[in-house]
Protein backbone atom coordinates (compact mmCIF):
# COMPACT_ATOMS: atom_id res chain seq x y z
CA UNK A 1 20.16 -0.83 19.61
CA UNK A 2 23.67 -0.99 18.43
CA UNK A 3 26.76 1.45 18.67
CA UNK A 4 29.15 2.49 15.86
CA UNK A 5 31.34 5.30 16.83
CA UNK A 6 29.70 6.12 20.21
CA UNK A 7 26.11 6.34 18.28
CA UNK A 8 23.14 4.92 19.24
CA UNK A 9 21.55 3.62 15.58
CA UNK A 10 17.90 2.49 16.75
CA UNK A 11 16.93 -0.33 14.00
CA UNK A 12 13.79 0.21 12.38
CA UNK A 13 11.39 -2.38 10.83
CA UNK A 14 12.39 -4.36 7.35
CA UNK A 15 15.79 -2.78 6.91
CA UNK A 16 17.02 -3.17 10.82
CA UNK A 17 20.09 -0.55 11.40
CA UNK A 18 21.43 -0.63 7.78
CA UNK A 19 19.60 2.45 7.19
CA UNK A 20 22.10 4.08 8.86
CA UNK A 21 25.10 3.83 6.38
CA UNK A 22 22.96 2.50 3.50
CA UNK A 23 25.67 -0.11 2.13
CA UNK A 24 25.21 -3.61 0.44
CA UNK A 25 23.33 -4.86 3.23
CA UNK A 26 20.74 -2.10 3.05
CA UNK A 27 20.54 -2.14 -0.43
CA UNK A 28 20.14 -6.45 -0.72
CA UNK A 29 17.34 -5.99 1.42
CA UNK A 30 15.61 -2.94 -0.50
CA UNK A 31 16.13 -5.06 -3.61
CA UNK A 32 15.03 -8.64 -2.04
CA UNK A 33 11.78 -6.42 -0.60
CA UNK A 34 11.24 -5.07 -4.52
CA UNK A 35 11.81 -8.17 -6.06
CA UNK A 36 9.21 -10.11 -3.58
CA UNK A 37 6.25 -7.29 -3.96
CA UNK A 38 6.90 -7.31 -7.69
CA UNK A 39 6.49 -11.44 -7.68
CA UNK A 40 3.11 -11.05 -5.62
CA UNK A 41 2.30 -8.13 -7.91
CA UNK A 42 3.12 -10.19 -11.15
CA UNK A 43 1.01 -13.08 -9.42
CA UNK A 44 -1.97 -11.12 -9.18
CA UNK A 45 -1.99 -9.62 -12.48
CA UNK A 46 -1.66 -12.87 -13.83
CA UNK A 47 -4.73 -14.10 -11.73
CA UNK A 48 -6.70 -11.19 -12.83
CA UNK A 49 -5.87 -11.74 -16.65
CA UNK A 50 -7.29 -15.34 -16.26
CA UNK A 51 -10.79 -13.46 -14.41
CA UNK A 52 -10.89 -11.02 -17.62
CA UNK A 53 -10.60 -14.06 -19.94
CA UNK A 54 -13.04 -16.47 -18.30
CA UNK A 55 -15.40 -13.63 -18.22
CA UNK A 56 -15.03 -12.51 -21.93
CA UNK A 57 -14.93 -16.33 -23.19
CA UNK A 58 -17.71 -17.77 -20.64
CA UNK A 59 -20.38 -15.12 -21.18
CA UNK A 60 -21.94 -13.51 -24.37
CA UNK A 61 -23.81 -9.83 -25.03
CA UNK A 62 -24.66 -7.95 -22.63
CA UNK A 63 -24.08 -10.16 -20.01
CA UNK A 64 -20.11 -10.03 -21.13
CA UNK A 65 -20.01 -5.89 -21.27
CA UNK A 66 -21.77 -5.57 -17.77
CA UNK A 67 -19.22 -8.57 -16.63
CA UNK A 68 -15.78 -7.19 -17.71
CA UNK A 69 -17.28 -3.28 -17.06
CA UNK A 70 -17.69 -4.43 -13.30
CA UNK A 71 -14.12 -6.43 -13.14
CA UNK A 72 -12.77 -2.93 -14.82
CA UNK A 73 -14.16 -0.78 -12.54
CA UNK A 74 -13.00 -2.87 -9.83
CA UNK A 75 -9.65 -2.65 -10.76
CA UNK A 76 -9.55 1.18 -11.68
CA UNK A 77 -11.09 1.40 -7.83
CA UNK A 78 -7.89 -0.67 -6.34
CA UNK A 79 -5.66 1.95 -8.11
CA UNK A 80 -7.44 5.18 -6.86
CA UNK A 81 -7.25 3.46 -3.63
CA UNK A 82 -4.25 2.33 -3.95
CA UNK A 83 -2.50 5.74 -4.60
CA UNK A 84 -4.73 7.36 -2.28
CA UNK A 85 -2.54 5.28 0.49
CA UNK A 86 0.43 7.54 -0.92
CA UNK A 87 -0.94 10.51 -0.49
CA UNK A 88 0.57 13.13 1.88
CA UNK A 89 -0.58 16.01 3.72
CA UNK A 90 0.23 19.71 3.82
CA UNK A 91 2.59 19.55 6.50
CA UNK A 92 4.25 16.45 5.26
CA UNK A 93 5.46 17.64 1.64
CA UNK A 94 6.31 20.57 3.92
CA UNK A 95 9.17 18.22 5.70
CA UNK A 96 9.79 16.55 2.57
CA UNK A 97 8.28 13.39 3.20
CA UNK A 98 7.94 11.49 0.22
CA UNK A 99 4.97 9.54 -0.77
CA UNK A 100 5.12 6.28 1.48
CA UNK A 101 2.40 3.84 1.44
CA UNK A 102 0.93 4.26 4.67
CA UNK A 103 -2.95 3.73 5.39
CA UNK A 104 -4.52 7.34 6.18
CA UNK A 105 -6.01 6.32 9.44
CA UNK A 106 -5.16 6.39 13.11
CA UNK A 107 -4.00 3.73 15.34
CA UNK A 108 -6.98 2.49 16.72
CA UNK A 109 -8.74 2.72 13.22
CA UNK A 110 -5.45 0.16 12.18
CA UNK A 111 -6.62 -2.35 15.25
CA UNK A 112 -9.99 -2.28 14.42
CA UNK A 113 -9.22 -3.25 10.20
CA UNK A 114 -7.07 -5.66 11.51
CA UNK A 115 -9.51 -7.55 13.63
CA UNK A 116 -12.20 -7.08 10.72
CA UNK A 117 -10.13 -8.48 8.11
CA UNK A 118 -9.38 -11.30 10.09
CA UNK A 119 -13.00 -12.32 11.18
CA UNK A 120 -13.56 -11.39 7.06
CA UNK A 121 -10.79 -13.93 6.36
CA UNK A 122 -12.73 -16.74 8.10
CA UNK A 123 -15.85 -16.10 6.03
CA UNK A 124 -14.63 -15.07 2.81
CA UNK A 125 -11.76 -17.49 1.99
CA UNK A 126 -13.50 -18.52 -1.19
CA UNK A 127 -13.23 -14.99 -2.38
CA UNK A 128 -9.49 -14.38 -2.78
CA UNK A 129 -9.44 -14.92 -6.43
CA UNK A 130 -11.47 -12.12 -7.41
CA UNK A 131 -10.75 -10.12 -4.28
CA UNK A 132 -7.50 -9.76 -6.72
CA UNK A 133 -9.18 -7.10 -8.38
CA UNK A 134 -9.83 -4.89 -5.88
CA UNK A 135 -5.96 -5.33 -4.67
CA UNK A 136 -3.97 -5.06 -7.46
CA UNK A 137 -3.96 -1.30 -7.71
CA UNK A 138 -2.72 -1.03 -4.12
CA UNK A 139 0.34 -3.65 -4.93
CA UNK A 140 1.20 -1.26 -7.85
CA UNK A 141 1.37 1.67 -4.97
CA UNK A 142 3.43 -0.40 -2.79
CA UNK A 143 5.83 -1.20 -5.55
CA UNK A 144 5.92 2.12 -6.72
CA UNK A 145 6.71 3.18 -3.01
CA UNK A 146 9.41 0.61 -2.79
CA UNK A 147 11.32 2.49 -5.70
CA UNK A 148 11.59 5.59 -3.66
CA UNK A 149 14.84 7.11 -1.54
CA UNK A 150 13.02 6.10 2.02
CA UNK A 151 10.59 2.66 2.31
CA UNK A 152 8.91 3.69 5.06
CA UNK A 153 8.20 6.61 7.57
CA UNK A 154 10.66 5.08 10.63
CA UNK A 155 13.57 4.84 7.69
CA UNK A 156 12.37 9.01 6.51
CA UNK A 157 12.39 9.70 10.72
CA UNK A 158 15.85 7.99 11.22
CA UNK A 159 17.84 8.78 8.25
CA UNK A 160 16.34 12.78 8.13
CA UNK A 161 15.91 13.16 11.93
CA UNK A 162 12.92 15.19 11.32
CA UNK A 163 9.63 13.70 12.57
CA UNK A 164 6.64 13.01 10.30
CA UNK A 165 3.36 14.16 11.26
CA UNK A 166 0.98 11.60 12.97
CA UNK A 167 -2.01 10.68 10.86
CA UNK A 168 -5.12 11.92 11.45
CA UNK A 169 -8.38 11.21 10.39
CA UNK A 170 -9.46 13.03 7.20
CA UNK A 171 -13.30 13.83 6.33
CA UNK A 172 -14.97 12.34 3.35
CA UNK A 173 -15.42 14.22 0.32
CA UNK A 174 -19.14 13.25 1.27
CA UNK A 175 -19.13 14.50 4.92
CA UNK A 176 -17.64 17.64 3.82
CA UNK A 177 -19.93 18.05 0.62
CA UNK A 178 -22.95 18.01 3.83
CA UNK A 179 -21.40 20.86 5.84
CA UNK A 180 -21.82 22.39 2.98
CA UNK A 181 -25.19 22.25 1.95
């Protein structure tokens, strides 16, 4: 932690203590972190461009509608999920926090992703070019999010001094459609 003026500035993640004053440090790094996620997301769009054009040149009939319907549902799917991830509760447009990607699930469901996607990683490694469609919509979230006055909920918590409500797991539109009926 450092000290300016006999206050303690705890550094958060990605943007360190120059939250605090918000100067040309702070903003290099919100610009270098904009500029980077917009490269990835450029990369990917680019990847999925060549997908949509192999599949509309390398297939004919019905074959190419079912082909290039799938890839486009696929990628309308990465942006509902994607913006899903922004999504805030009750409580937290409430205490004005503004729509930060963060995944909708608690801590241990964040351990347990992790160690699927990396067991996933090992077997599915010849996947990542059309896992780009499933992706894309989330990158366009994060980007989005990146444009915003606070990154991330430790910069909202610092800068505000107000406390954002802890996730919690949220039922299904399925589960609660069968308490329902």
């Amino acid at each position: 932690m450092s000290t300016r003026d006999n206050l303690e500035i705890k550094p958060i993640r990605l943007l360190g203590t120059t939250w605090y004053e918000r100067g040309f440090r702070y903003w290099i790094r919100r610009a270098a972190l904009l500029v980077f996620w917009s490269a990835i997301l450029a990369f990917v769009v680019w990847i999925i461009v060549g997908l949509f054009a192999a599949a509309a040149n390398g297939t004919t009939g019905v074959g190419r509608v079912l082909l290039v319907g799938a890839m486009s549902l696929a990628v309308a799917g990465s942006f509902v999920w994607g913006f899903s991830l922004m999504r805030r509760s009750e409580e937290e447009k409430k205490l004005g926090v503004p729509m930060i990607m963060r995944a909708g699930t608690t801590v241990e469901q964040h351990r347990q992703a992790g160690s699927a996607g990396y067991r996933a990683g090992l077997f599915g490694g010849g996947l990542v070019i059309i896992a780009q469609l499933f992706v894309v919509g989330v990158l366009v979230a994060l980007v989005v999010g990146l444009l915003q006055k606070y990154i991330s909920t430790e910069e909202f918590e610092a800068a505000t001094g107000r406390k954002a409500p802890p996730r919690v797991k949220r039922p299904s539109a399925w589960s609660r459609m069968r308490r329902r009926g």
